[in-house]
Protein backbone atom coordinates (compact mmCIF):
# COMPACT_ATOMS: atom_id res chain seq x y z
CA UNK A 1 440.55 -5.97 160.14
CA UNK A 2 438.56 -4.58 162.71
CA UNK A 3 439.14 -0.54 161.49
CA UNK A 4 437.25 -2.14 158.42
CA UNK A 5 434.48 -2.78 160.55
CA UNK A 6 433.95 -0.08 162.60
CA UNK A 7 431.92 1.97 159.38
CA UNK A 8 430.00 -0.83 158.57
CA UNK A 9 428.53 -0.90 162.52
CA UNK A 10 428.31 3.01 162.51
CA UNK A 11 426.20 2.56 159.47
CA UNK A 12 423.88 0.17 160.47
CA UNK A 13 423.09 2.39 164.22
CA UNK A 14 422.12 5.01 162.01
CA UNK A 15 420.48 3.42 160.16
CA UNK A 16 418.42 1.55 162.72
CA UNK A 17 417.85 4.97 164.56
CA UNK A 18 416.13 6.51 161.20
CA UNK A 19 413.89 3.49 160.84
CA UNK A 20 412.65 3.94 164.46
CA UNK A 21 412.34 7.63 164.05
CA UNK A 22 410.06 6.86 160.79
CA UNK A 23 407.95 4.04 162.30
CA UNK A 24 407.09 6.77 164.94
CA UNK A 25 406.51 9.43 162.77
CA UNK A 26 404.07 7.25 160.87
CA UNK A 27 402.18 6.33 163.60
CA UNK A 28 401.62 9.52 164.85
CA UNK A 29 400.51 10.29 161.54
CA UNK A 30 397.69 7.34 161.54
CA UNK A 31 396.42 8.88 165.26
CA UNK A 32 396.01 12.04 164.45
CA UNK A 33 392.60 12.14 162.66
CA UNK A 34 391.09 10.63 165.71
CA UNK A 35 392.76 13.66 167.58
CA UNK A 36 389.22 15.84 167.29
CA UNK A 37 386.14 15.66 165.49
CA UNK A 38 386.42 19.40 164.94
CA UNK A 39 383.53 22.23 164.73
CA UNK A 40 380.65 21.23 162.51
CA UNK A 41 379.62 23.25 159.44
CA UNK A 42 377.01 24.84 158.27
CA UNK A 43 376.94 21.39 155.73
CA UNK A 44 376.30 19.08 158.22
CA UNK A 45 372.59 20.42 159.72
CA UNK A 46 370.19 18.21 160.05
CA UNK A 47 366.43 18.42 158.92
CA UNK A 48 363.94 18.66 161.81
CA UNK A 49 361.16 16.22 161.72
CA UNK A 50 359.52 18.13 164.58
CA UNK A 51 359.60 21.61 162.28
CA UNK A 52 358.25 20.05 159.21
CA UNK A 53 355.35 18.81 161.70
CA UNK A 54 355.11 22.11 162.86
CA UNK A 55 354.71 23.54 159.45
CA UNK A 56 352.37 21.38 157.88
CA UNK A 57 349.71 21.77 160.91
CA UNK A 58 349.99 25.51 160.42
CA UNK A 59 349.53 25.72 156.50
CA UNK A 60 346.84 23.53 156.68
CA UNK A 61 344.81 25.61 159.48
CA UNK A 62 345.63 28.73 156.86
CA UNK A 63 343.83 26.57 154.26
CA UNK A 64 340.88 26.27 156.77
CA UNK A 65 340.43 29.46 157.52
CA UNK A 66 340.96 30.85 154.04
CA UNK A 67 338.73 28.73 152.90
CA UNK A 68 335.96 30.08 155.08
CA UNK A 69 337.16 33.74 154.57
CA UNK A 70 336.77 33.41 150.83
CA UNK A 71 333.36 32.19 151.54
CA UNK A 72 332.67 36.04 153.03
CA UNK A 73 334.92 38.28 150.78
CA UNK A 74 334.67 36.55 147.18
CA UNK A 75 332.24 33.92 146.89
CA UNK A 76 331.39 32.79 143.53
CA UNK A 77 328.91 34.27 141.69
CA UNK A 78 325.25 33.36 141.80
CA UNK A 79 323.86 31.58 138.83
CA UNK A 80 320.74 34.15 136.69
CA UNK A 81 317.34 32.72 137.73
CA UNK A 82 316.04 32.11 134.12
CA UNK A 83 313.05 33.24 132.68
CA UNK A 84 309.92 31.43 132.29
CA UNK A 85 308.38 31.09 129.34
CA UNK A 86 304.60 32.24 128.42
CA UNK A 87 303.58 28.34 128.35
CA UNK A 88 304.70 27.45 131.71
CA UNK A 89 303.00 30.03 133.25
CA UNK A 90 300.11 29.07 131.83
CA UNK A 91 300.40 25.46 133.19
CA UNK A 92 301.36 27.01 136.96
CA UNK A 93 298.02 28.73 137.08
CA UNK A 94 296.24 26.31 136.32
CA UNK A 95 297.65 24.00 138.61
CA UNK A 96 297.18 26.15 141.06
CA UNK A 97 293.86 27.31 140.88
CA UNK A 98 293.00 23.27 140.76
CA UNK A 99 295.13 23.36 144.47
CA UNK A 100 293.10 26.04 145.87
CA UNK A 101 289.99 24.42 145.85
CA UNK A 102 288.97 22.47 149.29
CA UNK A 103 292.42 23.05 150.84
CA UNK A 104 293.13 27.16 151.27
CA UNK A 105 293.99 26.54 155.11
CA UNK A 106 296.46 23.71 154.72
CA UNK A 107 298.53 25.57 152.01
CA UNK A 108 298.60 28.86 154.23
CA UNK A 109 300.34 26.24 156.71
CA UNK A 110 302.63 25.17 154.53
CA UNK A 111 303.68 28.38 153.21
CA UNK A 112 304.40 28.98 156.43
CA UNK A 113 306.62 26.15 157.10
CA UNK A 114 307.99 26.72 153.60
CA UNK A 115 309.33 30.00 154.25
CA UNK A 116 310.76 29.40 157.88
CA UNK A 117 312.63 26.77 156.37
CA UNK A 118 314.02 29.06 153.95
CA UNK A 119 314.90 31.48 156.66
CA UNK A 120 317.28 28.69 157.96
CA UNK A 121 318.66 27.61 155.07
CA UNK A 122 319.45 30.83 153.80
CA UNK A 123 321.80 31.23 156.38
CA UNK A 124 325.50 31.47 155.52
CA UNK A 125 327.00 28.38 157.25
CA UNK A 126 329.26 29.28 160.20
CA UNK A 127 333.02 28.34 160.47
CA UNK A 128 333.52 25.38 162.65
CA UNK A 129 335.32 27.08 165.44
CA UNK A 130 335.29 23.35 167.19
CA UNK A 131 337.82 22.43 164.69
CA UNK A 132 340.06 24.99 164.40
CA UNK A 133 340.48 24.59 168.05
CA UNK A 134 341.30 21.14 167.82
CA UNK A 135 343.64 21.81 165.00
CA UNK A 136 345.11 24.96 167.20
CA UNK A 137 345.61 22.57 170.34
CA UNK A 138 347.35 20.24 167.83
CA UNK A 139 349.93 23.04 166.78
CA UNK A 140 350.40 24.02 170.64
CA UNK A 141 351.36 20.18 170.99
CA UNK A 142 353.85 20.09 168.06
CA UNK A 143 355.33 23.40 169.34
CA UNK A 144 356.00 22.20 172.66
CA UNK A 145 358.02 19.31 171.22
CA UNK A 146 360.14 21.60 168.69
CA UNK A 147 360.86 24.08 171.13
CA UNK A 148 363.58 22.27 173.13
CA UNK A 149 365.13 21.16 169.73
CA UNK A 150 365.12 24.80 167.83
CA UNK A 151 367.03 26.32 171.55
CA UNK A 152 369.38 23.58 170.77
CA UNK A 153 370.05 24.23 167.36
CA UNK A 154 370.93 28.07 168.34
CA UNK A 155 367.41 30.09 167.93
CA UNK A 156 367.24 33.25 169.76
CA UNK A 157 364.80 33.97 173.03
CA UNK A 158 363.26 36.46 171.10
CA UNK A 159 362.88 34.11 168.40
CA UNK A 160 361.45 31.60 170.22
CA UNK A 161 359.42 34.50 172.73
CA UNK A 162 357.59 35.86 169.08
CA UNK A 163 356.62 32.26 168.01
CA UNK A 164 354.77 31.98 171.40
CA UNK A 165 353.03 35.36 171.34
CA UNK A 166 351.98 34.73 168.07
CA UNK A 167 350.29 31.34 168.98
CA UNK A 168 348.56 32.55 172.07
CA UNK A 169 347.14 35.18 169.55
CA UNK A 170 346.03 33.12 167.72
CA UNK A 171 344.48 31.03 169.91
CA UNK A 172 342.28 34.15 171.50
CA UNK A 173 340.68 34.54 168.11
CA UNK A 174 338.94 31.37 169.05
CA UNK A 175 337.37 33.11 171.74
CA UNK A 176 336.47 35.75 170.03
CA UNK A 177 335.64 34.36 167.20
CA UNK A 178 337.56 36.72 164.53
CA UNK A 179 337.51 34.99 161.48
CA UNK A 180 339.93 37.34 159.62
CA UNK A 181 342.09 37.99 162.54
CA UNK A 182 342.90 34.52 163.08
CA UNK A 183 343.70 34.32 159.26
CA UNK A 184 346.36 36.95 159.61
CA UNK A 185 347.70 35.54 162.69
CA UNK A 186 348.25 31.63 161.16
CA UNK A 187 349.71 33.18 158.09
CA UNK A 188 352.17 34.96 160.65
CA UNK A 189 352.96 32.05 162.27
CA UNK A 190 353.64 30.24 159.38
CA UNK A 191 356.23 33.21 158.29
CA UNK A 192 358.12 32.75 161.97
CA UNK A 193 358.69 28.72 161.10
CA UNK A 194 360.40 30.31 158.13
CA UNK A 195 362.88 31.78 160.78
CA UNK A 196 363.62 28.56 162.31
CA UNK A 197 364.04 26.93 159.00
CA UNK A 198 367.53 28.95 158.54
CA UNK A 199 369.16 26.94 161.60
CA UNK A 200 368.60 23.56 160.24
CA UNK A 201 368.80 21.41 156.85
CA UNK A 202 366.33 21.91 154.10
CA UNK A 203 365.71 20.86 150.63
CA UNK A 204 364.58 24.51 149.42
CA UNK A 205 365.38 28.11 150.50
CA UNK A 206 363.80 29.37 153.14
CA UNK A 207 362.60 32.33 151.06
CA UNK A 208 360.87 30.72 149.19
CA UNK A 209 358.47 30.05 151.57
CA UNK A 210 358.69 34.01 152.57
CA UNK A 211 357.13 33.92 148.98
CA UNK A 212 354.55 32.28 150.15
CA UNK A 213 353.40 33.88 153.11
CA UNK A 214 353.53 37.36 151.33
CA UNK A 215 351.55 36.29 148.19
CA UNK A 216 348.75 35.43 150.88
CA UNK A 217 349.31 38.02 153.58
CA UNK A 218 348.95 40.59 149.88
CA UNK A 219 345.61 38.60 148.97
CA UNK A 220 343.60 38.00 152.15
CA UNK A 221 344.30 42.10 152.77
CA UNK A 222 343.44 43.35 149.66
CA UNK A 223 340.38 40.97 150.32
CA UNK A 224 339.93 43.26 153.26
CA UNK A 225 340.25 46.29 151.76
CA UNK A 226 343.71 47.03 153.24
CA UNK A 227 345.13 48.49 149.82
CA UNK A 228 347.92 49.85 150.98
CA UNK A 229 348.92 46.99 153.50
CA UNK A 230 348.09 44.78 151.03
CA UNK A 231 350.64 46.60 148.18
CA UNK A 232 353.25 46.77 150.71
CA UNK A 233 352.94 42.66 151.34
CA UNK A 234 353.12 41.66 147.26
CA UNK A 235 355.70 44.41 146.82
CA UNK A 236 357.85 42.70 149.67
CA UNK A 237 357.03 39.23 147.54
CA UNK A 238 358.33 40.05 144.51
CA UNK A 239 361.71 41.40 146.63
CA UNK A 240 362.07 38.48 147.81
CA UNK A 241 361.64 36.53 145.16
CA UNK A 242 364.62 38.19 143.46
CA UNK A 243 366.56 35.78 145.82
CA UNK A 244 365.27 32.96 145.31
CA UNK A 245 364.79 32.98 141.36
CA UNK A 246 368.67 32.36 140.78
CA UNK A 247 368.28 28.72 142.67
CA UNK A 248 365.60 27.95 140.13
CA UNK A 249 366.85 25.39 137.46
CA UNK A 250 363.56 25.12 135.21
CA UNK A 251 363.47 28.76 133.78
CA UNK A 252 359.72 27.49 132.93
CA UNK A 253 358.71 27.61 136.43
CA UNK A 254 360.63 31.00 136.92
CA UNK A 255 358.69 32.27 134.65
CA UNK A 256 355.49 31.06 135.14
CA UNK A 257 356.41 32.35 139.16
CA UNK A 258 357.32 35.72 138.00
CA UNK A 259 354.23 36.25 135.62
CA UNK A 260 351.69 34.84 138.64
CA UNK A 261 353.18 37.27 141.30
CA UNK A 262 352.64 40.28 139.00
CA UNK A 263 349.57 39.50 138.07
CA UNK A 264 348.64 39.39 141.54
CA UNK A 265 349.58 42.95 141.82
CA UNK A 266 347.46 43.89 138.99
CA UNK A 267 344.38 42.59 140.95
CA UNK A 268 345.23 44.18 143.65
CA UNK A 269 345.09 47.60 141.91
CA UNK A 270 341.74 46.32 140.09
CA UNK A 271 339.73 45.57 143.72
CA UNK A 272 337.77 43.20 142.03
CA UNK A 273 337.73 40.18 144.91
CA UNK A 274 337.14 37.51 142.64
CA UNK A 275 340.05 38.33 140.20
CA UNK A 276 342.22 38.74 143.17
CA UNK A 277 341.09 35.57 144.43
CA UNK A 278 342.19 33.76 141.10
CA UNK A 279 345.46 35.38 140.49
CA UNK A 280 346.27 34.37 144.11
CA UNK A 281 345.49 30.72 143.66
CA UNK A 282 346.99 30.61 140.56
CA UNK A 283 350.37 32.53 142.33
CA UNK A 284 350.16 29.91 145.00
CA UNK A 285 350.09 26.96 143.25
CA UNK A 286 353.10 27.90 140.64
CA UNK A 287 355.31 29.02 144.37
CA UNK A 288 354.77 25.35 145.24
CA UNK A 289 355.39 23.92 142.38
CA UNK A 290 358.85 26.04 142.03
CA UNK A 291 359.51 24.63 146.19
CA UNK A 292 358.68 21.46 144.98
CA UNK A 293 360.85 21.78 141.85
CA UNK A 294 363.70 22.67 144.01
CA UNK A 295 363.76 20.19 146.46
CA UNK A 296 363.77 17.13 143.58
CA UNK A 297 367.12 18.61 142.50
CA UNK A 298 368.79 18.83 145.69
């Protein structure tokens, strides 16, 4: 009887040893996605609160500054003074020869005081370099808290070095008061944000704001009479905006896009700086509309 039993006890050892063996295996199995969280991917960026901050307070001080630069290089045209008809004049002179009885001095006064205040009034009003210095000391602010947060993420010294040279730049245009330089400078700022944009989350392409800053770097020097600068800048657009076309879902914004930015070009070539200015808004607003487009998909 017992060389009967001797299998049966073999059995059951090995049999116990495999279960043991398995219960371990399994458990190593349930510890080992706790092992390491592993290296993150370019997926799991985050969007930067501080950047988009950053960014707003710049394009807005472009808008500022464009708007008083427009002011100087394209302002709207003046209304024809109409002309007065053989009746009316009639019915000026004699009102006026009824005035220039008993009272010759006092109207010599007030023609006076008529035309100074014309003198003052005719003066084209100056840009209010009070405010673009608060909204300058604003962006110096905003930078101050992004920069820790953009050396974290992995941008560059010389990244971060440009951004403040380009600030400081701007800010001496205050000084100086240079209207168009200042222009140029915000709209390069706004261009080096673009930079940073590529290290963290966001809802559009970076390049598509690229767009941007080269549809108005093209406009405000053609505005300037910097053809050739100003060919160079939309040509450099419309490269760019070769990338970013194929992320485009609504081929009715592409096109509308596409269509603007040439048109733009055309303008340039024309010099004419209200046409310019036109095509440019027009370019502008269809750019945002396509960044806005893009980011409601995503």
């Amino acid at each position: 009887m017992n060389t009967y039993k001797k299998p049966g006890v073999f059995l059951f050892a090995i049999l116990l040893v495999i279960s043991i063996a398995a219960m371990g295996l399994m458990e190593g199995c349930s510890r080992k996605p706790a092992k390491s969280p592993g290296k993150p991917t370019g997926d799991e960026k985050q969007e930067s609160q501080n950047l988009k901050k950053l960014q707003t307070s710049i394009e807005s001080l472009i808008k500022d500054f464009e708007k008083e630069f427009l002011k100087q290089q394209a302002p709207p045209p003046k209304p024809p003074t109409q002309a007065k008809s053989g009746q009316e004049k009639k019915q000026e002179q004699g009102q006026s020869k009824g005035k220039q009885q008993g009272g010759q001095q006092g109207g010599q006064q007030g023609s006076q005081g008529q035309q100074g205040g014309q003198g003052q009034t005719g003066q084209a009003p100056k840009p209010d370099w009070a405010k673009f210095e608060k909204d300058i000391t604003k962006i110096h602010s905003q930078w101050n808290s992004f920069q820790p947060e953009a050396i974290k993420s992995g941008a560059t010294l010389d990244l971060v070095d440009g951004f403040s040279q380009k600030l400081n730049e701007l800010t001496m245009t205050l000084t100086r008061q240079e209207l168009y330089k200042g222009l140029l400078a915000a709209n390069d700022l706004y261009e080096k944000t673009v930079s940073f944009e590529k290290l963290f989350k966001t809802k559009s392409p970076p390049d598509a704001k690229k767009v941007l800053y080269n549809l108005r770097n093209a406009t405000y020097r053609a505005l300037a009479g910097e053809d050739a600068e100003a060919e160079k800048a939309i040509n450099s657009g419309l490269r760019v905006w070769e990338t970013v076309k194929p992320q485009i879902k609504d081929m009715g914004t592409t096109s509308k896009v596409e269509y603007s930015l040439k048109e733009l070009g055309q303008a340039i070539k024309e010099k004419d700086p209200n046409l310019i200015k036109i095509k440019a808004q027009i370019a502008e607003k269809n750019m945002q509309d396509a960044v806005k487009s893009m980011e409601k998909s995503q």
